[in-house]
N, C-alpha and C. Protein backbone atom coordinates (compact mmCIF):
# COMPACT_ATOMS: atom_id res chain seq x y z
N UNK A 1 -21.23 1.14 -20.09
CA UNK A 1 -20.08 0.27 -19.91
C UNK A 1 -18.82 1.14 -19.88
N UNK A 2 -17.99 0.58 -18.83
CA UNK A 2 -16.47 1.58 -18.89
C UNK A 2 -15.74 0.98 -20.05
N UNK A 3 -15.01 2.07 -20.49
CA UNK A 3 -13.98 1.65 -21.43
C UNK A 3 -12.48 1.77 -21.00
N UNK A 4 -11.96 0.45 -20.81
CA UNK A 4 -11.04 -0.06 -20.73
C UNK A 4 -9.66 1.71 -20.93
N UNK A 5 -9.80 1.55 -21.97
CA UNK A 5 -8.71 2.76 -22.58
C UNK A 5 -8.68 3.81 -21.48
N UNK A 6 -9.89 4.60 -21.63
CA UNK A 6 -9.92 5.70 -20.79
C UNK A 6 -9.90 5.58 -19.67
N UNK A 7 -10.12 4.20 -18.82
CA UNK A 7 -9.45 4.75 -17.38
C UNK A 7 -8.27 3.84 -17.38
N UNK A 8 -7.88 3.31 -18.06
CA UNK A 8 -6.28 3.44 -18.19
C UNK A 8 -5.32 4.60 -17.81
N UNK A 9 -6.34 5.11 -19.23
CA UNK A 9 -5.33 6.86 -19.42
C UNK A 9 -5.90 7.74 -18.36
N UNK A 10 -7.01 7.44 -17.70
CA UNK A 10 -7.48 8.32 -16.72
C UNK A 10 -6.58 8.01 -15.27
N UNK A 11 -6.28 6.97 -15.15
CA UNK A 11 -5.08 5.86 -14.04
C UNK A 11 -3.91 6.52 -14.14
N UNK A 12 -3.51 6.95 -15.51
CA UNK A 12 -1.95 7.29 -15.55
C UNK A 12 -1.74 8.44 -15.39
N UNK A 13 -2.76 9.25 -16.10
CA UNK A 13 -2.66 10.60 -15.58
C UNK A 13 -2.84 10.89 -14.22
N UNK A 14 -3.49 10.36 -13.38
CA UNK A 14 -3.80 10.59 -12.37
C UNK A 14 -2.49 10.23 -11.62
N UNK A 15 -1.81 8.84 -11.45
CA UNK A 15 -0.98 8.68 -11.22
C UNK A 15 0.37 9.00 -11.55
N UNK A 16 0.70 10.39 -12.24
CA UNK A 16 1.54 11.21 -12.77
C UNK A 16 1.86 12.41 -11.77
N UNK A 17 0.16 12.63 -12.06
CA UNK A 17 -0.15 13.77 -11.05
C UNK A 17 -0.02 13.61 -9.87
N UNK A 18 -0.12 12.22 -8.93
CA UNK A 18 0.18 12.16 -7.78
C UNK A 18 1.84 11.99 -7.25
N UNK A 19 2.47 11.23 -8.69
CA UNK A 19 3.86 10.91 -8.10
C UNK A 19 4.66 12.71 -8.55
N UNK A 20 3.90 13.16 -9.05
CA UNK A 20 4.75 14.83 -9.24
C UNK A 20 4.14 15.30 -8.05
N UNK A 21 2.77 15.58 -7.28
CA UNK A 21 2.80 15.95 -6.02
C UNK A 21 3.67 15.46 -4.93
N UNK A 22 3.73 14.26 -5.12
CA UNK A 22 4.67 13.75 -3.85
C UNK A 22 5.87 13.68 -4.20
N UNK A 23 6.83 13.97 -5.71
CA UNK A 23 7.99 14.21 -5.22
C UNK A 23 8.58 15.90 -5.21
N UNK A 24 7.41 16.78 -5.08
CA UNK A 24 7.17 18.29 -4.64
C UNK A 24 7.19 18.59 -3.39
N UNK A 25 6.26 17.31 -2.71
CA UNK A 25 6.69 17.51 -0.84
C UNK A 25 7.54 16.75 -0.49
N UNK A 26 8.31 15.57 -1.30
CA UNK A 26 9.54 14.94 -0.35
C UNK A 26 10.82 16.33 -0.98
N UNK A 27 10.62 17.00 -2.11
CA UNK A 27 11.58 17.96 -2.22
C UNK A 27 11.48 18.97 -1.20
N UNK A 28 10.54 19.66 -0.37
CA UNK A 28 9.99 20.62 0.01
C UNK A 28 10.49 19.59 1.83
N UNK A 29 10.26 18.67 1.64
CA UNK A 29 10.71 18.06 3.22
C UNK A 29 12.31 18.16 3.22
N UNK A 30 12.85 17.53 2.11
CA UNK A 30 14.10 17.41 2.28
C UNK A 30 14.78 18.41 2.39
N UNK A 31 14.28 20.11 2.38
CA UNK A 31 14.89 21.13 2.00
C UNK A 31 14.94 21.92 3.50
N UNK A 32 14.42 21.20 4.38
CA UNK A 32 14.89 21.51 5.97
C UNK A 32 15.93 19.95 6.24
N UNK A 33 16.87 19.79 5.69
CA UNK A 33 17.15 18.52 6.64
C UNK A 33 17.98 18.99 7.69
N UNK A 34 17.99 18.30 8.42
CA UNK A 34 18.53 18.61 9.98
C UNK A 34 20.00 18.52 10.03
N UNK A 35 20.66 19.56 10.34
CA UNK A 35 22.13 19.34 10.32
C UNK A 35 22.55 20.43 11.95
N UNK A 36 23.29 19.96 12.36
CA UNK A 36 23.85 21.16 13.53
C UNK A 36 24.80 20.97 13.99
N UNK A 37 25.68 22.21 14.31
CA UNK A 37 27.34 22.46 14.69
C UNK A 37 27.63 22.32 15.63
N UNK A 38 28.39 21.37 16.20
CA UNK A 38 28.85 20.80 17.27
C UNK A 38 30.27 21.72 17.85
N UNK A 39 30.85 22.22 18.50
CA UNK A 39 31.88 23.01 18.53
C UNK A 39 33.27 22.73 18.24
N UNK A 40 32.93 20.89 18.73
CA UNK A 40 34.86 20.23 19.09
C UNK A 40 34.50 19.00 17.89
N UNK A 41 33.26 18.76 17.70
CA UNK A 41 33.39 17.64 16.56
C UNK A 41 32.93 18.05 15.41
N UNK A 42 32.69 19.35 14.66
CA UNK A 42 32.37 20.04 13.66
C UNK A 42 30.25 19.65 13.03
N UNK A 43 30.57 19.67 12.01
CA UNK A 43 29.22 19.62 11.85
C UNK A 43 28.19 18.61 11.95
N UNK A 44 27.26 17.99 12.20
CA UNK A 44 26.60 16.97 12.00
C UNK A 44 25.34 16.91 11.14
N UNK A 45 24.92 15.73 10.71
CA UNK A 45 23.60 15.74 10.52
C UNK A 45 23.26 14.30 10.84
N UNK A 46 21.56 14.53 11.22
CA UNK A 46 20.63 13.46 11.71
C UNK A 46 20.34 12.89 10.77
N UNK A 47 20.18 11.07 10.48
CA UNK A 47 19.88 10.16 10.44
C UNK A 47 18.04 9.58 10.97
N UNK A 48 17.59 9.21 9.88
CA UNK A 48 16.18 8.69 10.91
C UNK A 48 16.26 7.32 9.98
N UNK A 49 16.20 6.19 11.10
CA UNK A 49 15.99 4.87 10.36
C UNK A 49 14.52 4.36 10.39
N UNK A 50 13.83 3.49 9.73
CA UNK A 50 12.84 3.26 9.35
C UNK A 50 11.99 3.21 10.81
N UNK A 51 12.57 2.78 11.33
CA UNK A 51 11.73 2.05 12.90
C UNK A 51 11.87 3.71 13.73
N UNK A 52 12.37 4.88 13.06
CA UNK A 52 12.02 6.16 13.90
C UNK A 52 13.55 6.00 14.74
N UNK A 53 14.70 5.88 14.35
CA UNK A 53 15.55 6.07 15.62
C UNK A 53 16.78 7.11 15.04
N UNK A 54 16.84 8.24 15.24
CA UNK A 54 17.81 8.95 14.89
C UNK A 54 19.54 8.59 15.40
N UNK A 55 20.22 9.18 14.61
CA UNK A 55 21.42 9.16 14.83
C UNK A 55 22.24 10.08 14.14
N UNK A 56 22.85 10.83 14.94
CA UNK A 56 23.49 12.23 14.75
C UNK A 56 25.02 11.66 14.28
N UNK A 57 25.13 11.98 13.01
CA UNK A 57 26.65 11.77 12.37
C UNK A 57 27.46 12.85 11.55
N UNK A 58 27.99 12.92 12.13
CA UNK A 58 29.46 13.70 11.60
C UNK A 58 29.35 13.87 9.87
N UNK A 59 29.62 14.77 9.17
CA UNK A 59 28.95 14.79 7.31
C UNK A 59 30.04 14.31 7.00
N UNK A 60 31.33 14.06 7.31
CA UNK A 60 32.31 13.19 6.62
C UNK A 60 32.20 11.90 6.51
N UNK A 61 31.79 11.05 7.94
CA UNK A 61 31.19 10.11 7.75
C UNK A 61 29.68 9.61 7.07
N UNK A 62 29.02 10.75 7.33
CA UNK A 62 27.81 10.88 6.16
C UNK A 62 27.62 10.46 4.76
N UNK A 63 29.13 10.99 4.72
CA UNK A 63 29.42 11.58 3.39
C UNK A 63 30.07 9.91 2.58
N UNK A 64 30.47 9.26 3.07
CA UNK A 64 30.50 7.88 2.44
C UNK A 64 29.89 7.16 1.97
N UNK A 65 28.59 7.60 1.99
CA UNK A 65 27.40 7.52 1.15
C UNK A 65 27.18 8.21 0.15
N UNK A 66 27.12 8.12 -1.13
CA UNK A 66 26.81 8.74 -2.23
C UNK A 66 25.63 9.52 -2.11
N UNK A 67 24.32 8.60 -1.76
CA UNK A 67 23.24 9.49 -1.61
C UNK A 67 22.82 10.26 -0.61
N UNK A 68 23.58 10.36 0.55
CA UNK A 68 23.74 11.42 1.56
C UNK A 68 24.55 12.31 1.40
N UNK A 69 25.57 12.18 0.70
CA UNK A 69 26.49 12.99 0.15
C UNK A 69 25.70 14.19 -0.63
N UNK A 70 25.37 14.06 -1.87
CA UNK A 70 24.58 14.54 -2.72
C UNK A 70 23.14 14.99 -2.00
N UNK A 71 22.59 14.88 -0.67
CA UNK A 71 21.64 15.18 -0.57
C UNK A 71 22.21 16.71 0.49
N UNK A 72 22.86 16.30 1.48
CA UNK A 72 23.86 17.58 2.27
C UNK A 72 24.06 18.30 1.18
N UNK A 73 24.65 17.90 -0.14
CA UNK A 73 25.45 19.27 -0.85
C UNK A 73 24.17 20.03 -1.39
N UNK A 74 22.92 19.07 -1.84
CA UNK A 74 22.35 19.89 -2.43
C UNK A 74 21.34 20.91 -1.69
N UNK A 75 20.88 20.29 -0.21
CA UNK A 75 20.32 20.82 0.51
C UNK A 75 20.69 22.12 1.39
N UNK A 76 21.96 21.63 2.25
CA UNK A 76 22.31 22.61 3.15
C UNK A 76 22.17 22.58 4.30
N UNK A 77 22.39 23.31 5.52
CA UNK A 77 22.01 23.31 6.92
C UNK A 77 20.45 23.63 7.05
N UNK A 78 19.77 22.58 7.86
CA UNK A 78 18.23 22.70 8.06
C UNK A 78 18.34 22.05 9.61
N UNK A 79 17.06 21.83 9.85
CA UNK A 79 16.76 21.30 10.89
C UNK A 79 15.94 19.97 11.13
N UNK A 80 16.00 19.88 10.27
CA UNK A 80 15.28 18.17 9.83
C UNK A 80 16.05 17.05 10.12
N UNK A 81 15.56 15.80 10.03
CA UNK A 81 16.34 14.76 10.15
C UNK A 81 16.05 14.13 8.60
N UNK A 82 16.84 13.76 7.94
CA UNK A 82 16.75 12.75 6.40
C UNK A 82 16.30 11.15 7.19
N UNK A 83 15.12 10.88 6.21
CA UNK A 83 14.50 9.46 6.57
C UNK A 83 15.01 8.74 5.31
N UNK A 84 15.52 7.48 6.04
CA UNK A 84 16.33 6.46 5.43
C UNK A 84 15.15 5.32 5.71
N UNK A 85 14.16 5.62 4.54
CA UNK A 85 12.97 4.45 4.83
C UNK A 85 13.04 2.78 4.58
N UNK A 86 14.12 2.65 4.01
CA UNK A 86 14.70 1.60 3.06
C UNK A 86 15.42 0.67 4.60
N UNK A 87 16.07 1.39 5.47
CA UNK A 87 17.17 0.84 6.45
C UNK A 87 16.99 1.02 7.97
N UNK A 88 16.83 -0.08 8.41
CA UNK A 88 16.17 -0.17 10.03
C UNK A 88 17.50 0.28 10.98
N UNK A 89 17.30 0.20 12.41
CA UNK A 89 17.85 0.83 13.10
C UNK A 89 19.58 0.02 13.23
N UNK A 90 19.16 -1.42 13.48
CA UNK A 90 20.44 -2.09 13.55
C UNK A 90 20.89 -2.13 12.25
N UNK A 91 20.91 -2.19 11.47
CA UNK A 91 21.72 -2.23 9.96
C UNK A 91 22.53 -0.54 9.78
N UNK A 92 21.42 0.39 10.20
CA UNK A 92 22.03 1.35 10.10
C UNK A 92 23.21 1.68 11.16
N UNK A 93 23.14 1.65 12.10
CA UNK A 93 24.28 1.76 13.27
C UNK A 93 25.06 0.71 12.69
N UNK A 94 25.26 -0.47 11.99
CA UNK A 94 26.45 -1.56 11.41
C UNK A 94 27.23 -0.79 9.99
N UNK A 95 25.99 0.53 9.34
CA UNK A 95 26.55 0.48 7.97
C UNK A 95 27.34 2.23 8.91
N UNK A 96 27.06 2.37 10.03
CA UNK A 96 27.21 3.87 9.93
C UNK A 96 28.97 3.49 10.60
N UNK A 97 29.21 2.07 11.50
CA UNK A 97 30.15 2.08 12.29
C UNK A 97 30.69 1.93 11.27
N UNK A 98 30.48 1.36 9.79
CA UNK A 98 32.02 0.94 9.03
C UNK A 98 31.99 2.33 8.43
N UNK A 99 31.22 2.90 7.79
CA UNK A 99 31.74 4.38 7.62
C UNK A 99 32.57 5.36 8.39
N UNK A 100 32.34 5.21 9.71
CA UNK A 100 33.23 5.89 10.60
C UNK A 100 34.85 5.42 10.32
N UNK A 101 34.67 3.86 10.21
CA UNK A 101 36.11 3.45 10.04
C UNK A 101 36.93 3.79 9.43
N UNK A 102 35.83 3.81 8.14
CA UNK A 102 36.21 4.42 6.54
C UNK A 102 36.51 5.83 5.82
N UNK A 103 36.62 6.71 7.36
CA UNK A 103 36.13 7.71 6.81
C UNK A 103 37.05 8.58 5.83
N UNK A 104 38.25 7.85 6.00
CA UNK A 104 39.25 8.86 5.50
C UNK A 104 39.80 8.10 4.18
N UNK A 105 38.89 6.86 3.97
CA UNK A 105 39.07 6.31 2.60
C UNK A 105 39.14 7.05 1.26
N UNK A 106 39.60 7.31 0.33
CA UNK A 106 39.22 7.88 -1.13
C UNK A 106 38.49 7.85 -1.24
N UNK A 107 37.07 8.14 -2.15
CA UNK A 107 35.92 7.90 -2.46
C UNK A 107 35.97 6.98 -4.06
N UNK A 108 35.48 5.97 -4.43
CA UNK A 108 35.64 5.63 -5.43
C UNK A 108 35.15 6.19 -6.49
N UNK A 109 36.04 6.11 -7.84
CA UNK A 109 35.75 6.49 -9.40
C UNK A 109 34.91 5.83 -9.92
N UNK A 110 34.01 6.58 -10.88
CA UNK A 110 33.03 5.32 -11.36
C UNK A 110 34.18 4.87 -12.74
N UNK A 111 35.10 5.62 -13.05
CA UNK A 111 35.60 5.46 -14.00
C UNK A 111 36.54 3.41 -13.88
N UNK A 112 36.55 3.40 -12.42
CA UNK A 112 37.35 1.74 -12.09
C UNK A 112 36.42 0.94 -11.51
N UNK A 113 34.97 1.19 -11.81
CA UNK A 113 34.16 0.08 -11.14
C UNK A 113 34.06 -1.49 -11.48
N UNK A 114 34.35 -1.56 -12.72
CA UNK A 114 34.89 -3.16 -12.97
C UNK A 114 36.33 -3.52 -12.02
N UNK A 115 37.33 -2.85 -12.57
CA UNK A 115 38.42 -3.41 -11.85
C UNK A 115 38.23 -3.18 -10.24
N UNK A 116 37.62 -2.21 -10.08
CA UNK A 116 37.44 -2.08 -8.21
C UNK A 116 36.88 -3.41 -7.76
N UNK A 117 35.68 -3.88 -8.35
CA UNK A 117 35.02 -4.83 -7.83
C UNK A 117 35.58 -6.84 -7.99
N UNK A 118 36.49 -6.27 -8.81
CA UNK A 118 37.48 -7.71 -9.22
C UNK A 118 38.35 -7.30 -8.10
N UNK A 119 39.20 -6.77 -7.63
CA UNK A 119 40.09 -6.26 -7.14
C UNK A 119 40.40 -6.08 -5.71
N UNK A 120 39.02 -5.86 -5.43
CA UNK A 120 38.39 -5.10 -3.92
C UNK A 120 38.86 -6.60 -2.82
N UNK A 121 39.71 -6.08 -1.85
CA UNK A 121 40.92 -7.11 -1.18
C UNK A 121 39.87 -6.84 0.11
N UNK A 122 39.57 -7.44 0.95
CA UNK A 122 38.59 -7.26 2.35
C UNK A 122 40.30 -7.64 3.14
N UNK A 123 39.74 -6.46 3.94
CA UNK A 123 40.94 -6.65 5.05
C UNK A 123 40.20 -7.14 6.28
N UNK A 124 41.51 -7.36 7.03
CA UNK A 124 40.92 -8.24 8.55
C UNK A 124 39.86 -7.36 9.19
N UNK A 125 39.86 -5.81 9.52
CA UNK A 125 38.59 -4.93 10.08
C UNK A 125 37.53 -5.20 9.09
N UNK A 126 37.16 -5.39 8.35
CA UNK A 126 36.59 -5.70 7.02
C UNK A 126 35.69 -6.63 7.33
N UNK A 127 36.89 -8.25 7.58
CA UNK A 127 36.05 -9.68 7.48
C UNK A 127 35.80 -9.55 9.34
N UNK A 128 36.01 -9.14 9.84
CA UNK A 128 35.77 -9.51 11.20
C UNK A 128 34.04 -8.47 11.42
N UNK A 129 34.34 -7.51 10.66
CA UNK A 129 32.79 -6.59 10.95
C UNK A 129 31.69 -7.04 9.98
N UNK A 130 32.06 -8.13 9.19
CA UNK A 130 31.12 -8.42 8.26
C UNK A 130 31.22 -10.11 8.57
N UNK A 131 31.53 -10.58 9.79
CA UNK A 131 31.63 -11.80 10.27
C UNK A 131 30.21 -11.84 11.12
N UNK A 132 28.76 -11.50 10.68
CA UNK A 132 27.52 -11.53 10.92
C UNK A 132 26.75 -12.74 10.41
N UNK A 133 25.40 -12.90 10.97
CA UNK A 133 24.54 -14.39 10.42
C UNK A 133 24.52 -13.41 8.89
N UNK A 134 24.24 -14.75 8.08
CA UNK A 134 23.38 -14.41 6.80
C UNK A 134 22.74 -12.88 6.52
N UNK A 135 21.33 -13.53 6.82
CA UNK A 135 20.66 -12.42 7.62
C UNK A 135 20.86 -11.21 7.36
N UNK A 136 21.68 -10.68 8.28
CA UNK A 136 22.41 -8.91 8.72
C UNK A 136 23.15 -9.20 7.70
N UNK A 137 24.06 -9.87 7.05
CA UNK A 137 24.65 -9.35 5.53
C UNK A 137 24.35 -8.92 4.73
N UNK A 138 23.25 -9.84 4.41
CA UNK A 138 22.54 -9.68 3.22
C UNK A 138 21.44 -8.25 3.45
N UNK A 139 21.30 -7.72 4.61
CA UNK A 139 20.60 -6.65 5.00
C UNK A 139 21.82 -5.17 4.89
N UNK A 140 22.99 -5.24 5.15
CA UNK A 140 24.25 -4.64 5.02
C UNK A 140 24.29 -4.52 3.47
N UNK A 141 24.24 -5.37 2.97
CA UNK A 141 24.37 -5.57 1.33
C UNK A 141 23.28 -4.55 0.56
N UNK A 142 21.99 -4.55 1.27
CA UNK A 142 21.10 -3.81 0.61
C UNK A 142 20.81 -2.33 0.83
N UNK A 143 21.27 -2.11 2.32
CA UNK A 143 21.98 -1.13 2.80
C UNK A 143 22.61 -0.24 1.83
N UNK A 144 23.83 -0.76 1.87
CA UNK A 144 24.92 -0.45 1.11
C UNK A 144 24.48 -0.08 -0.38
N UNK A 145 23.36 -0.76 -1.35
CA UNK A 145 23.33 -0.76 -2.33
C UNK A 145 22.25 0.48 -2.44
N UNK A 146 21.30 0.70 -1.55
CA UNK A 146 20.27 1.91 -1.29
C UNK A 146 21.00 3.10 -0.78
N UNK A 147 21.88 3.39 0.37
CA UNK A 147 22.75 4.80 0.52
C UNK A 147 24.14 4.53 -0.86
N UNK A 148 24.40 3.63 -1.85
CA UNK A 148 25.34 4.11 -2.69
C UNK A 148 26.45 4.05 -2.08
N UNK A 149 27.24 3.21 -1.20
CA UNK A 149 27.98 3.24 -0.82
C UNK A 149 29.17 1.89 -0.80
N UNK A 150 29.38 2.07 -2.47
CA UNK A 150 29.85 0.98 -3.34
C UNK A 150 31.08 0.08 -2.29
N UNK A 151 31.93 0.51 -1.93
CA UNK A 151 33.21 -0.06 -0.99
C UNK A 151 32.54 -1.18 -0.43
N UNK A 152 31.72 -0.53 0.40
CA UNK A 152 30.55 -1.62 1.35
C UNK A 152 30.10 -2.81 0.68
N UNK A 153 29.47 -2.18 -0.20
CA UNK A 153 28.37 -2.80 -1.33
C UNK A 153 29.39 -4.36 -1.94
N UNK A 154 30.60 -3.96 -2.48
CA UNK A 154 31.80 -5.02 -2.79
C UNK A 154 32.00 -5.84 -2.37
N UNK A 155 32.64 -5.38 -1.01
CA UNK A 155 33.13 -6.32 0.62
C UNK A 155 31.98 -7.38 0.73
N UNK A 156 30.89 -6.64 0.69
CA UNK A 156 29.60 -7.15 1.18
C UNK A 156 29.00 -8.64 0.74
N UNK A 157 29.11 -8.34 -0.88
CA UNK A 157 29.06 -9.23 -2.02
C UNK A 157 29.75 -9.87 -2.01
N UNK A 158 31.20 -9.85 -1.87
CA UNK A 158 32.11 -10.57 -1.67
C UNK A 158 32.54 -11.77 -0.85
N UNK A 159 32.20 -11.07 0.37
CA UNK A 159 31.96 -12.02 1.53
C UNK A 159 30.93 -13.10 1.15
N UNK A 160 29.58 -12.90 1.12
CA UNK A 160 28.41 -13.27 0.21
C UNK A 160 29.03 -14.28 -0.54
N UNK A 161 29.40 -13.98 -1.62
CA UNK A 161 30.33 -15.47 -2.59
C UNK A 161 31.37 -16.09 -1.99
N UNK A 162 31.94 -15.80 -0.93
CA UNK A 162 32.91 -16.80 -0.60
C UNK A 162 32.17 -17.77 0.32
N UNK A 163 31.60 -16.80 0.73
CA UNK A 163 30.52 -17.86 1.84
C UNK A 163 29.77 -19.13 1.28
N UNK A 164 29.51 -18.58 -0.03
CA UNK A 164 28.42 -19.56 -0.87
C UNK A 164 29.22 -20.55 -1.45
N UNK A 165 30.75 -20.05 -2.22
CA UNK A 165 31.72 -20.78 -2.32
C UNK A 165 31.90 -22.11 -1.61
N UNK A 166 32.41 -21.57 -0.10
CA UNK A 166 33.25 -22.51 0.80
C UNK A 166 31.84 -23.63 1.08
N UNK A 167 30.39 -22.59 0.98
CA UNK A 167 29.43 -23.98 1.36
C UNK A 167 29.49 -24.88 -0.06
N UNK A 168 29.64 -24.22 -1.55
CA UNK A 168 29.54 -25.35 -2.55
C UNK A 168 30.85 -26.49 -2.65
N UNK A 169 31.67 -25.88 -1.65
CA UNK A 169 32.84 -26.74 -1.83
C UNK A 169 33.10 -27.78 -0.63
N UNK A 170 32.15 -27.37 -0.03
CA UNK A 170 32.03 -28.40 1.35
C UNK A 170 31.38 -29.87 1.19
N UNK A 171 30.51 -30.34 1.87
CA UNK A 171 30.19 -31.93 1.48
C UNK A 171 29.02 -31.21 0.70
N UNK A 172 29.27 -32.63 -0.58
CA UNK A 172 28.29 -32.72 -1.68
C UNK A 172 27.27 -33.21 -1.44
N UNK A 173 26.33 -32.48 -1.97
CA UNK A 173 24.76 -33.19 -2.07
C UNK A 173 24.03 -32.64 -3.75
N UNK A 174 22.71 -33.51 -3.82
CA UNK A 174 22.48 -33.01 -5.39
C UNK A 174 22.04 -31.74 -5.13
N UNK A 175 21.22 -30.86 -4.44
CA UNK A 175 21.07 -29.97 -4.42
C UNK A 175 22.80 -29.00 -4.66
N UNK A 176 23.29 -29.08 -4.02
CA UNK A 176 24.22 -28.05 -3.49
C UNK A 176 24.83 -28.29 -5.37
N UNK A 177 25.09 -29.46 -6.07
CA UNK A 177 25.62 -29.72 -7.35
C UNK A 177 24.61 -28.74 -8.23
N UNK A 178 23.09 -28.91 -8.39
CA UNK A 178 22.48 -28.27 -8.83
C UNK A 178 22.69 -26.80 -9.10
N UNK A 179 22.58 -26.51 -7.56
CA UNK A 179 23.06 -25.15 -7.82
C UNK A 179 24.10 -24.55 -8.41
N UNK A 180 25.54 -25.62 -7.96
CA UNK A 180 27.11 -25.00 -8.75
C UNK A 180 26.79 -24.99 -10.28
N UNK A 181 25.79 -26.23 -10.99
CA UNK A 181 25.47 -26.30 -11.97
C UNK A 181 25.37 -24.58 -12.67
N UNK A 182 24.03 -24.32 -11.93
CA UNK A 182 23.06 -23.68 -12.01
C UNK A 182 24.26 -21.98 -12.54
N UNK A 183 24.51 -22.09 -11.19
CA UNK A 183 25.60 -20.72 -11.68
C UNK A 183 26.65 -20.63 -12.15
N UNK A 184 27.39 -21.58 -12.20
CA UNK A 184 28.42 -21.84 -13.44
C UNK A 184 27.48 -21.42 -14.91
N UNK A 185 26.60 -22.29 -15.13
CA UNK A 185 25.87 -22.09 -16.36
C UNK A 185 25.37 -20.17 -16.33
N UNK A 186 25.52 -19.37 -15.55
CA UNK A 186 25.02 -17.90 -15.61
C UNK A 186 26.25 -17.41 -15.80
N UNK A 187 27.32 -18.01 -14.86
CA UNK A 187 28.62 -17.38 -14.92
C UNK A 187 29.04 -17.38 -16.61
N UNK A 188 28.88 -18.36 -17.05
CA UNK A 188 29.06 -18.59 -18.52
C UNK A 188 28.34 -17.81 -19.83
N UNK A 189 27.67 -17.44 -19.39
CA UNK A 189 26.21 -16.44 -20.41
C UNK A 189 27.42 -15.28 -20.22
């Protein structure tokens, strides 16, 4: 008869050993990532979105991403492309155009992330590029929350509650009450 315990512990070890092999070759992949010097638009690096579609971006605009940020500094010039397995092709070309916009934004402090996120004012380029179905928001939103790229991530959310807002404040039904119920009572915890 098997005993329960030991292939537990035989499961975990094993599965230790596999997630330290594989994050030995995503270190060992990531350590070619693909970057190359453009003459009149300075440096770039490649983009691969889940569905396989590259996109060659500028590292400033890259760089509005926390976790692309940190992955360029730590890596270096390679020849690879970084796979963004998390973010398909259209979300990424929506999160890469507002970075371009953005590019010359500050980068935010973690030291004002409460008041940033109370605070955070969506301007008209803002609500008009985040004037998408449901859907692509809420895909922008997760986006945003997987490359670290809090500004986004805010707007995003933001939009998100006003939207949900203007529908709880529109014609009443018990459902729609339920719900105001529902999160008032969380808002309150």
């Amino acid at each position: 008869m098997c005993n329960p315990r030991k292939f537990v512990g035989n499961f975990v070890s094993d599965h230790v050993q596999l997630t330290f092999y594989l994050y030995r070759v995503e270190i060992a992949s990531f350590s070619k990532i693909k970057m190359t010097s453009e003459s009149s638009e300075g440096k770039k690096v490649t983009l691969k979105s889940c569905d396989d579609v590259e996109f060659k971006v500028e590292i400033p605009v890259a760089s509005r991403s926390i976790l692309l940020k940190n992955m360029i500094e730590d890596v270096g010039e390679t020849d690879q492309s970084i796979p963004l397995p998390n973010v398909n092709e259209k979300v990424l070309k929506k999160v890469l155009e507002w970075c371009q916009h953005h590019v010359n934004d500050p980068q935010p402090t973690n030291d004002d992330d409460d008041s940033r996120r109370r605070n955070t004012e969506i301007d008209d380029w803002d609500q008009r590029f985040l004037n998408v179905e449901q859907d692509m928001l809420f895909e922008i939103i997760l986006a945003a929350n997987y490359l670290d790229i809090k500004p986004l991530l805010d707007i995003g959310c933001k939009t998100r509650k006003s939207r949900f807002e203007r529908r709880m404040n529109g014609p009443k039904t018990d459902k729609y009450n339920e719900l105001k119920l529902f999160f008032n009572y969380l808002a309150a915890l």
